[in-house]
N, C-alpha and C. Protein backbone atom coordinates (compact mmCIF):
# COMPACT_ATOMS: atom_id res chain seq x y z
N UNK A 1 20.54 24.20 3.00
CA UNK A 1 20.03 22.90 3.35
C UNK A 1 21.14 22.11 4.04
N UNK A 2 20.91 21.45 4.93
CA UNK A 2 21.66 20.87 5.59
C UNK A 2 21.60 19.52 6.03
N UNK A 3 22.46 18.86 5.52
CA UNK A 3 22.44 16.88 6.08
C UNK A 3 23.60 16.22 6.52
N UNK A 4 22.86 15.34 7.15
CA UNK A 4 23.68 14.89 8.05
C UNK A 4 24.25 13.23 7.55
N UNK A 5 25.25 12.54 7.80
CA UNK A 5 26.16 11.67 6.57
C UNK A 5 25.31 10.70 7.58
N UNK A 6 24.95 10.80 8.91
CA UNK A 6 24.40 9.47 9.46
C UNK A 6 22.65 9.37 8.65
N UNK A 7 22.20 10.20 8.15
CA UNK A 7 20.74 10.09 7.85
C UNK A 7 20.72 9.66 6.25
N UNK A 8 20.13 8.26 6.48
CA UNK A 8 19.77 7.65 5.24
C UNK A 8 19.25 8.21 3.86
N UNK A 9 18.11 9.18 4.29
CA UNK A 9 17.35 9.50 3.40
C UNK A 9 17.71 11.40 3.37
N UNK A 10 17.54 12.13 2.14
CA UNK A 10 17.74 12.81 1.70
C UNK A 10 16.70 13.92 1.68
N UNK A 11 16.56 15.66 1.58
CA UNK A 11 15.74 15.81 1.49
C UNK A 11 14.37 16.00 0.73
N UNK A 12 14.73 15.58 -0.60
CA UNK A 12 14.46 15.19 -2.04
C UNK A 12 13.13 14.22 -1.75
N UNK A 13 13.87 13.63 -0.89
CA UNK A 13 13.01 12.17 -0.90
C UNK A 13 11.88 12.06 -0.03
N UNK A 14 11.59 13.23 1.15
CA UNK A 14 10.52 13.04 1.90
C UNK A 14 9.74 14.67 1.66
N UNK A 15 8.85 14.51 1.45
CA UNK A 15 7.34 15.77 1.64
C UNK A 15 7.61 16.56 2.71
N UNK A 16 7.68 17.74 1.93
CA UNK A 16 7.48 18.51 2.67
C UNK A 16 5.97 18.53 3.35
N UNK A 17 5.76 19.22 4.67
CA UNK A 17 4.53 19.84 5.22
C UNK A 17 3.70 21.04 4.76
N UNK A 18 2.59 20.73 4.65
CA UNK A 18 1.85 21.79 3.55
C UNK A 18 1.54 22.78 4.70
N UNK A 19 1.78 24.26 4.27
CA UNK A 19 1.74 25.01 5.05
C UNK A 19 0.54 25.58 5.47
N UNK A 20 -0.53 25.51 4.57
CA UNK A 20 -2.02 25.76 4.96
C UNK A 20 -2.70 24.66 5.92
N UNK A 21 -3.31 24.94 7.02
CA UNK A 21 -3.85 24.30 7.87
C UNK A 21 -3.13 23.55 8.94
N UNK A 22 -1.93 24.15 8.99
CA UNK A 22 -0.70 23.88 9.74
C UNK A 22 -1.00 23.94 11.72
N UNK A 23 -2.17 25.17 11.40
CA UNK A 23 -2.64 25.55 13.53
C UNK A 23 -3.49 24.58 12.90
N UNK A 24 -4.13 24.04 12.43
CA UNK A 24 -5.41 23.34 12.99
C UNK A 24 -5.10 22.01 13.05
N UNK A 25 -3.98 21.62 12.80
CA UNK A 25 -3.14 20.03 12.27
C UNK A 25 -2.73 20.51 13.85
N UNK A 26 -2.06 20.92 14.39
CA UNK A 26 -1.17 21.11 15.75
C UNK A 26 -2.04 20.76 17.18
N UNK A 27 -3.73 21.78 16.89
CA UNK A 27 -4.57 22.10 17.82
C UNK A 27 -5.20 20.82 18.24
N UNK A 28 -5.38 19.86 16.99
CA UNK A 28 -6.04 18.27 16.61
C UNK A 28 -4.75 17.26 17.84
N UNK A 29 -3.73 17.74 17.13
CA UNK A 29 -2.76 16.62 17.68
C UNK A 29 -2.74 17.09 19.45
N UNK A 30 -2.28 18.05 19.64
CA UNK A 30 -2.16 18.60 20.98
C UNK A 30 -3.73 18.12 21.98
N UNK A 31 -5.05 18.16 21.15
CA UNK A 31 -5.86 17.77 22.02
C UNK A 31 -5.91 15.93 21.97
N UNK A 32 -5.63 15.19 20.88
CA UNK A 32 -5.41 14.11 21.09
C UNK A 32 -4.40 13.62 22.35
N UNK A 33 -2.88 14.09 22.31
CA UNK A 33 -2.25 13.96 23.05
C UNK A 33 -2.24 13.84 24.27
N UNK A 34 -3.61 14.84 25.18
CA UNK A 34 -3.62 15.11 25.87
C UNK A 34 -4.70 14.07 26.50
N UNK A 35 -5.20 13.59 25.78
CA UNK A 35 -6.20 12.42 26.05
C UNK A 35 -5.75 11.20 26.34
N UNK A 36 -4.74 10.52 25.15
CA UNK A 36 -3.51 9.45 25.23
C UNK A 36 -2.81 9.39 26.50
N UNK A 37 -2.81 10.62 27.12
CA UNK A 37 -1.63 10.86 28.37
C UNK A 37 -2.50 10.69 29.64
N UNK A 38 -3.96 11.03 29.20
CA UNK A 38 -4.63 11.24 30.61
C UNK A 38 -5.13 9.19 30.78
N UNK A 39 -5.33 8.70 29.70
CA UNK A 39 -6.61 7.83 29.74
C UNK A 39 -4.94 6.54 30.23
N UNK A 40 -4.07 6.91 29.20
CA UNK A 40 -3.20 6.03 30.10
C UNK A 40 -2.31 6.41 30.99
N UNK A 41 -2.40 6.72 31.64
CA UNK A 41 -2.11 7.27 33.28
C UNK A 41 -3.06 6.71 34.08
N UNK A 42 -4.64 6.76 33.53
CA UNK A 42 -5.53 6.61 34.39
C UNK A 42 -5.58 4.82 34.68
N UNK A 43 -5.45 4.19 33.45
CA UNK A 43 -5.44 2.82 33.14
C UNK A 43 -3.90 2.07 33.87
N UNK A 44 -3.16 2.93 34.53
CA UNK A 44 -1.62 2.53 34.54
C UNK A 44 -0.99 1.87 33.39
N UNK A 45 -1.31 2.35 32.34
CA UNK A 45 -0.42 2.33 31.10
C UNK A 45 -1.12 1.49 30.65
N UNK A 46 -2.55 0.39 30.39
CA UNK A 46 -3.02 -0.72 29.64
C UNK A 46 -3.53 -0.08 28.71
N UNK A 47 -4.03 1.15 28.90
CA UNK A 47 -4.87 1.36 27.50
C UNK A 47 -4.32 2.65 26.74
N UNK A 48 -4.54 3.01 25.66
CA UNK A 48 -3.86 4.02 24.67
C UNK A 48 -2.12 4.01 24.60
N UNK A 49 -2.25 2.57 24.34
CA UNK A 49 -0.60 2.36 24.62
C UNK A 49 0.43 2.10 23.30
N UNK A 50 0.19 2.83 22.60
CA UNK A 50 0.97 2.54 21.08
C UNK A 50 0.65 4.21 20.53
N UNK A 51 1.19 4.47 19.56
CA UNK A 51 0.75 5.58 18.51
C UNK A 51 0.57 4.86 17.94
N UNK A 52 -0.02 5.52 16.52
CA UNK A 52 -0.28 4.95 15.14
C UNK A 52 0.96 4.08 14.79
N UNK A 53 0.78 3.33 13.77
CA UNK A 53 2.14 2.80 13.49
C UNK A 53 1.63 1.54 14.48
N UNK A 54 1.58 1.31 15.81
CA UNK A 54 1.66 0.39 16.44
C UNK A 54 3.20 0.83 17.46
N UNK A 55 3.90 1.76 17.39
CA UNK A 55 5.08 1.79 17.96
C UNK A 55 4.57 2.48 19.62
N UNK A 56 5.21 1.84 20.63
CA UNK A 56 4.76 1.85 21.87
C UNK A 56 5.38 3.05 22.41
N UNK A 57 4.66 3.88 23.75
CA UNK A 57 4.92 4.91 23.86
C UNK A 57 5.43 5.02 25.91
N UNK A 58 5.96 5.52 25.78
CA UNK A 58 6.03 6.26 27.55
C UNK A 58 5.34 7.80 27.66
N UNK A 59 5.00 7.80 29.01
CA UNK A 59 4.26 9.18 29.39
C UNK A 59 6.00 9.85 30.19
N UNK A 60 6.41 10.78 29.71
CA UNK A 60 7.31 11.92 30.37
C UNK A 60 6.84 13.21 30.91
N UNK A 61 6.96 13.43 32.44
CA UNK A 61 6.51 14.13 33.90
C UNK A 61 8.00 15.07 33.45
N UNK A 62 7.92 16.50 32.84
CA UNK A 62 8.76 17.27 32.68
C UNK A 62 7.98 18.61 33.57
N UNK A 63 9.13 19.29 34.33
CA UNK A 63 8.58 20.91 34.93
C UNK A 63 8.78 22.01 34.23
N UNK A 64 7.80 22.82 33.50
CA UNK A 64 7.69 23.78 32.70
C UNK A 64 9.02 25.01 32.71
N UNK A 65 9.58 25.26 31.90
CA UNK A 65 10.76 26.01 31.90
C UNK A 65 10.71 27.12 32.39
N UNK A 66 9.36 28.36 32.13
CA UNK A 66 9.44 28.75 32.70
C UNK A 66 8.05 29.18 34.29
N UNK A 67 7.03 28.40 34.08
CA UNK A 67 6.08 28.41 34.83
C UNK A 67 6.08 27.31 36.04
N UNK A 68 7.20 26.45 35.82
CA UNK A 68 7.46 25.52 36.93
C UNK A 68 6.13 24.22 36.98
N UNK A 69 5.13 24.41 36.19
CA UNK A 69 4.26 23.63 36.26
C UNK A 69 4.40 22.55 35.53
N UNK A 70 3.73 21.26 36.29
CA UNK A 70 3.68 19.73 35.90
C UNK A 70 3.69 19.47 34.63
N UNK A 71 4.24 19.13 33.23
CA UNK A 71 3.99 18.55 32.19
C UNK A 71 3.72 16.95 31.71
N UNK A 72 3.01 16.98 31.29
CA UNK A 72 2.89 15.18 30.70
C UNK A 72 2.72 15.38 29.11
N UNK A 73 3.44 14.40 28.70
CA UNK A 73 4.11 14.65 27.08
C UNK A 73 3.78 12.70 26.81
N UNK A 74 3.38 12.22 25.62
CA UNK A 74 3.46 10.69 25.31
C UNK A 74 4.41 10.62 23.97
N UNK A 75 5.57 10.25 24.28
CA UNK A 75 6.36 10.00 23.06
C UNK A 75 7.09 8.24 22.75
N UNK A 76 7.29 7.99 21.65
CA UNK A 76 7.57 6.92 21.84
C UNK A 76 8.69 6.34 22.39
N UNK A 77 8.68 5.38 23.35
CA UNK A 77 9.23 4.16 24.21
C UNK A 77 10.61 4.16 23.29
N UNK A 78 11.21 4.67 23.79
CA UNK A 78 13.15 4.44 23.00
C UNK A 78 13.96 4.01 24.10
N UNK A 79 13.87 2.54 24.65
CA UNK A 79 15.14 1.85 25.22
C UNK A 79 16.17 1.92 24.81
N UNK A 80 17.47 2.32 26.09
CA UNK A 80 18.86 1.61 25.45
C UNK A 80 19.39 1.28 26.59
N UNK A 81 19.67 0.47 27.05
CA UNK A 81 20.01 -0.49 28.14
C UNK A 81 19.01 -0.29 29.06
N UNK A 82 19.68 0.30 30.20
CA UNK A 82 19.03 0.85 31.08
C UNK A 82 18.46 2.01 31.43
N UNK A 83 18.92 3.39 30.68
CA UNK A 83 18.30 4.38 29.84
C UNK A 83 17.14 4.01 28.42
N UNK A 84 16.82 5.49 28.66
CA UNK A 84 16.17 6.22 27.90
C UNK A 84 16.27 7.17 26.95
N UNK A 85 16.11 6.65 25.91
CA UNK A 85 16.20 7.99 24.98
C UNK A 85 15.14 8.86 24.33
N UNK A 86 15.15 10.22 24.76
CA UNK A 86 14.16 11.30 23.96
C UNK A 86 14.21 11.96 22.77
N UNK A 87 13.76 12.03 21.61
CA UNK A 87 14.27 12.80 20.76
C UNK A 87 12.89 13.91 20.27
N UNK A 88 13.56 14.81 20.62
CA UNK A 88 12.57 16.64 20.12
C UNK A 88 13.04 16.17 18.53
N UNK A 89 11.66 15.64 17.86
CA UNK A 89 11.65 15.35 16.74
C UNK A 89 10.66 16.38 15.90
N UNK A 90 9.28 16.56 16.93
CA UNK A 90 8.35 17.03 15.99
C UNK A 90 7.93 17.12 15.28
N UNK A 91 8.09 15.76 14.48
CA UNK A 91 7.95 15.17 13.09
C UNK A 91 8.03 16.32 11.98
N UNK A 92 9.91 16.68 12.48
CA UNK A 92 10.68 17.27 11.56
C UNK A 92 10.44 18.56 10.89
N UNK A 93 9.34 19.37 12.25
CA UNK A 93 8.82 20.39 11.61
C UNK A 93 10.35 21.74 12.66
N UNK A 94 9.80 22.97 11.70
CA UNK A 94 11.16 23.34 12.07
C UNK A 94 10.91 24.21 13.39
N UNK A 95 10.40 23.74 14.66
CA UNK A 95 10.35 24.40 15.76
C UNK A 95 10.40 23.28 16.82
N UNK A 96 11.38 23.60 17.74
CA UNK A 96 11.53 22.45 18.97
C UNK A 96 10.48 22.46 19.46
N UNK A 97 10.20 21.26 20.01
CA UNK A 97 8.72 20.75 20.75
C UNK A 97 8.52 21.77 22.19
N UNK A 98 7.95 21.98 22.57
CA UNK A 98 7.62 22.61 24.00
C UNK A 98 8.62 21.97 25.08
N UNK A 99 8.05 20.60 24.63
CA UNK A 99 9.10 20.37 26.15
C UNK A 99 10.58 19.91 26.08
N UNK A 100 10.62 20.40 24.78
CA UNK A 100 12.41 20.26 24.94
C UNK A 100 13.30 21.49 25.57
N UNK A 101 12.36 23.00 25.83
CA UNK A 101 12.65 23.79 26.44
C UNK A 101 12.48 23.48 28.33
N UNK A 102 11.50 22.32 28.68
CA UNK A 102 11.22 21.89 29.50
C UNK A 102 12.62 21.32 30.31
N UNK A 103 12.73 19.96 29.42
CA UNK A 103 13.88 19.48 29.70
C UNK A 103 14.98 20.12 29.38
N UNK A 104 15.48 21.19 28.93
CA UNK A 104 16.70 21.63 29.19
C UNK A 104 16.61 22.72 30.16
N UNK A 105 16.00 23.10 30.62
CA UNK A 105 15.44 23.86 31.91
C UNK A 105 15.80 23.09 33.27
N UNK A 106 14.68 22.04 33.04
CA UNK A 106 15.04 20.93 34.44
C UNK A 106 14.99 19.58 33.91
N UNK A 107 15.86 19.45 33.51
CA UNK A 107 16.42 17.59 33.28
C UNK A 107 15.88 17.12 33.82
N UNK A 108 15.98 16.82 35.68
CA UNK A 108 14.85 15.87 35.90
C UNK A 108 13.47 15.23 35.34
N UNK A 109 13.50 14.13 34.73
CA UNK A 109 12.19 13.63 34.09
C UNK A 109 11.69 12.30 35.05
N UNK A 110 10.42 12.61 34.74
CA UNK A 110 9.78 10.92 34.93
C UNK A 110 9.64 10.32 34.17
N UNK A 111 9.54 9.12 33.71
CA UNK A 111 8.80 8.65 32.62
C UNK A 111 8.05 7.23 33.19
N UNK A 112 6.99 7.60 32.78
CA UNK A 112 5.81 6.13 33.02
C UNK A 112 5.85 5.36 31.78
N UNK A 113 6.45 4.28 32.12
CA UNK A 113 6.21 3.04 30.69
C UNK A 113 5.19 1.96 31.28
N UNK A 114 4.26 1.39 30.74
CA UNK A 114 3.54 0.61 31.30
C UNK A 114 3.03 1.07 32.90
N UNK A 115 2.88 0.19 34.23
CA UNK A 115 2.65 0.69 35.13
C UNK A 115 3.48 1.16 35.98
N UNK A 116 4.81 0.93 35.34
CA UNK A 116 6.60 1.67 36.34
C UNK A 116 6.54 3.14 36.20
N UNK A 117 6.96 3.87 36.72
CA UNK A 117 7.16 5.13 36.62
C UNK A 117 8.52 5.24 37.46
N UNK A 118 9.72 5.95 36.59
CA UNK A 118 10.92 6.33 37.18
C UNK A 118 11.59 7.77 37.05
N UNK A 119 12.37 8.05 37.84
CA UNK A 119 12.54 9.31 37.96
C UNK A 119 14.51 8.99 37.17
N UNK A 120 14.24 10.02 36.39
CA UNK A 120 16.00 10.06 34.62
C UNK A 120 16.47 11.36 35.44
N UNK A 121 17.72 11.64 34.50
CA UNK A 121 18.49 12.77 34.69
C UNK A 121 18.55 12.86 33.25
N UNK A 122 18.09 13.77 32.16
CA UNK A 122 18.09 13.55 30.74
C UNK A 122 19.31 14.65 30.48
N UNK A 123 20.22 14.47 29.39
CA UNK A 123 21.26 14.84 29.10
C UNK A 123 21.39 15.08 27.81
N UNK A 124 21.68 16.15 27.02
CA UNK A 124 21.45 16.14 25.73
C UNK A 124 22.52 15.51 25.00
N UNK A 125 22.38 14.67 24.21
CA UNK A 125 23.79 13.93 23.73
C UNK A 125 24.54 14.97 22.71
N UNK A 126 25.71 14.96 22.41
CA UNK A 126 26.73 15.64 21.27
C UNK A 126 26.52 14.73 20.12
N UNK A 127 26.47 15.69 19.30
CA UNK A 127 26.29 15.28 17.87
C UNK A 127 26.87 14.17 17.39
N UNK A 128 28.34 13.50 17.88
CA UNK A 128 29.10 12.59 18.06
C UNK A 128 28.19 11.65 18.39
N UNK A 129 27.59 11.43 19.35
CA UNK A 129 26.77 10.39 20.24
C UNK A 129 25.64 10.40 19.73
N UNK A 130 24.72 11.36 18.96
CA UNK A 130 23.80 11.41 18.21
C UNK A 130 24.22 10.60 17.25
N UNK A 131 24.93 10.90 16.31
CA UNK A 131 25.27 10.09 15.05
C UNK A 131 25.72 8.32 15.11
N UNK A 132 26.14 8.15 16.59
CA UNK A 132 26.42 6.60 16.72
C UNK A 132 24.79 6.13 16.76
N UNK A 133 23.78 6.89 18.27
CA UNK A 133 22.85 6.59 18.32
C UNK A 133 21.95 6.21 17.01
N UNK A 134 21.98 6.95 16.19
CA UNK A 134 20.81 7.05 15.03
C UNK A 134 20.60 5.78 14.54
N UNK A 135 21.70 4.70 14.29
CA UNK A 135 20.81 3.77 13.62
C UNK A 135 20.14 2.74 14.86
N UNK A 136 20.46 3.10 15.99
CA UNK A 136 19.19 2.73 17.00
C UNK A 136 18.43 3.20 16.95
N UNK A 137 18.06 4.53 17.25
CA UNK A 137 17.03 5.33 16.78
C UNK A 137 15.97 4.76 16.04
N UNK A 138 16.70 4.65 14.74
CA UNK A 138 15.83 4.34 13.26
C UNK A 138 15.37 2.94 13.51
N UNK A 139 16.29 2.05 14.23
CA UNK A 139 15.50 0.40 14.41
C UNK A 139 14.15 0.39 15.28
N UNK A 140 14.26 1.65 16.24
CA UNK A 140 13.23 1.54 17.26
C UNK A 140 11.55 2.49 16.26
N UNK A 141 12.51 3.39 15.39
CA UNK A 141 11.26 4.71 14.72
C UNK A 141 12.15 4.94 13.69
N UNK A 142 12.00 4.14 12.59
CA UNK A 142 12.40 4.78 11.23
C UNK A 142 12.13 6.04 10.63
N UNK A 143 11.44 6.39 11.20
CA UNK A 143 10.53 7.73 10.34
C UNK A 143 11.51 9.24 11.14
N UNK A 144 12.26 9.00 12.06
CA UNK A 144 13.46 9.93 12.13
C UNK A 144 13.95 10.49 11.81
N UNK A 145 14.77 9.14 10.56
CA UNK A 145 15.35 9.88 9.19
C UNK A 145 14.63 10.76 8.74
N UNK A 146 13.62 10.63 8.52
CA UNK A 146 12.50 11.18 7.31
C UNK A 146 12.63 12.66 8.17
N UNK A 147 12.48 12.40 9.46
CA UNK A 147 12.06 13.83 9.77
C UNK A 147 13.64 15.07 10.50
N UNK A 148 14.47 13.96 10.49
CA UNK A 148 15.79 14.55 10.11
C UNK A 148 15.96 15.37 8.60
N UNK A 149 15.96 14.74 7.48
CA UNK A 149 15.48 15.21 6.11
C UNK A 149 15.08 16.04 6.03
N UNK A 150 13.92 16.40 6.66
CA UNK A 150 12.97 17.31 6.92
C UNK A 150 13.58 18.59 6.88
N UNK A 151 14.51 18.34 8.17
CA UNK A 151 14.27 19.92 8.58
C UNK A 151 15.61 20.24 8.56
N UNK A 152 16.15 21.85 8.69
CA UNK A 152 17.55 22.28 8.66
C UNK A 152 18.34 22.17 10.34
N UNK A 153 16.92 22.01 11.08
CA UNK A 153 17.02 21.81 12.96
C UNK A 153 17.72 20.41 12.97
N UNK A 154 19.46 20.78 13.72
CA UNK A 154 19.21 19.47 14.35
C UNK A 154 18.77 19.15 15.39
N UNK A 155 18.10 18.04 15.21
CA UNK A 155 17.20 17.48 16.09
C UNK A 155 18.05 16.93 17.90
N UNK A 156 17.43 17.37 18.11
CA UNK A 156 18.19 16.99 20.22
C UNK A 156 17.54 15.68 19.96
N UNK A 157 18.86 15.22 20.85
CA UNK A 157 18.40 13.44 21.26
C UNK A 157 18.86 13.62 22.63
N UNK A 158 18.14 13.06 23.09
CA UNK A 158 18.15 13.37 25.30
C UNK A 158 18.57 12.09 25.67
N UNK A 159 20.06 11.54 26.28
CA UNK A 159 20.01 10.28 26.77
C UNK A 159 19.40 10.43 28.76
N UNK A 160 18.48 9.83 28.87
CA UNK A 160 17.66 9.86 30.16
C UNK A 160 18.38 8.41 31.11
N UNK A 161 19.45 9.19 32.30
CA UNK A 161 19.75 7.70 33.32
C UNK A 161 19.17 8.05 34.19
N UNK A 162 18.73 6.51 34.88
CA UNK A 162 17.92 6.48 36.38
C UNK A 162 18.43 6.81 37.16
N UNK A 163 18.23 7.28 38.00
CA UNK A 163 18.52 8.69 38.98
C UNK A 163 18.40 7.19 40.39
């Protein structure tokens, strides 16, 4: 088991994921997702604009690692100045998200927040820069920790500058 001295919470302290019904929890979210991404794109970002929680989201335009084809991903909106930050969280389950193979393939990202859409250079930060980042992180999505806790993966945090 493995933790990290910047993560609040322990792994004691957060639930594990029940392993039965695990594809059909994935197949649910993946077709939601894909709806969230289309309906606000279509709306220029007015409508399906939060996840649960209420925490606000950007659409990220990543090129498939290895099929070269268009991706659209909705994760939540993580400002830091004038960047962007991504984090392959996967709510702490222990397999990197799809498109974190994306973006380390081809960095170039878009990301649509509201009706802007800009073109990043995403960069994976060092664990060093991860660990300053985190309690930004956690002010913007507390539930990080939790899914840091989670898992023995450390989690990639992508700092994204405008190109």
């Amino acid at each position: 088991m493995i933790e990290y001295d910047y993560v609040t919470k322990k792994r004691s302290e957060v639930d594990a994921y029940p392993e039965k019904g695990m594809g059909a929890i994935r197949v649910l979210l993946r077709f939601i997702m894909r709806v969230q991404v289309f309906v606000y794109r279509l709306s220029g970002g007015r409508l399906l604009t939060k996840f649960a929680g209420g925490y606000k989201i950007c659409v990220v335009t990543t090129r498939g690692a290895k099929s070269g084809a268009i991706r659209r991903i909705a994760l939540i909106h993580l400002p830091h100045g004038d960047n962007k930050l991504m984090v392959a969280s996967q709510g702490g389950m222990d397999k990197m998200p799809a498109w974190y193979f994306n973006v380390k393939a081809n960095p170039e990202v878009v990301i649509q927040f509201g009706a802007e859409e800009k073109t990043y250079n995403a960069r994976r930060v060092s664990d060093e820069e991860k660990a300053e980042l985190w309690p930004h992180l956690c002010s913007l999505y507390p539930d990080f920790d939790d899914y840091q806790a989670r898992t023995d993966r450390n989690i990639p945090v992508f700092s994204c500058e405008p190109v």
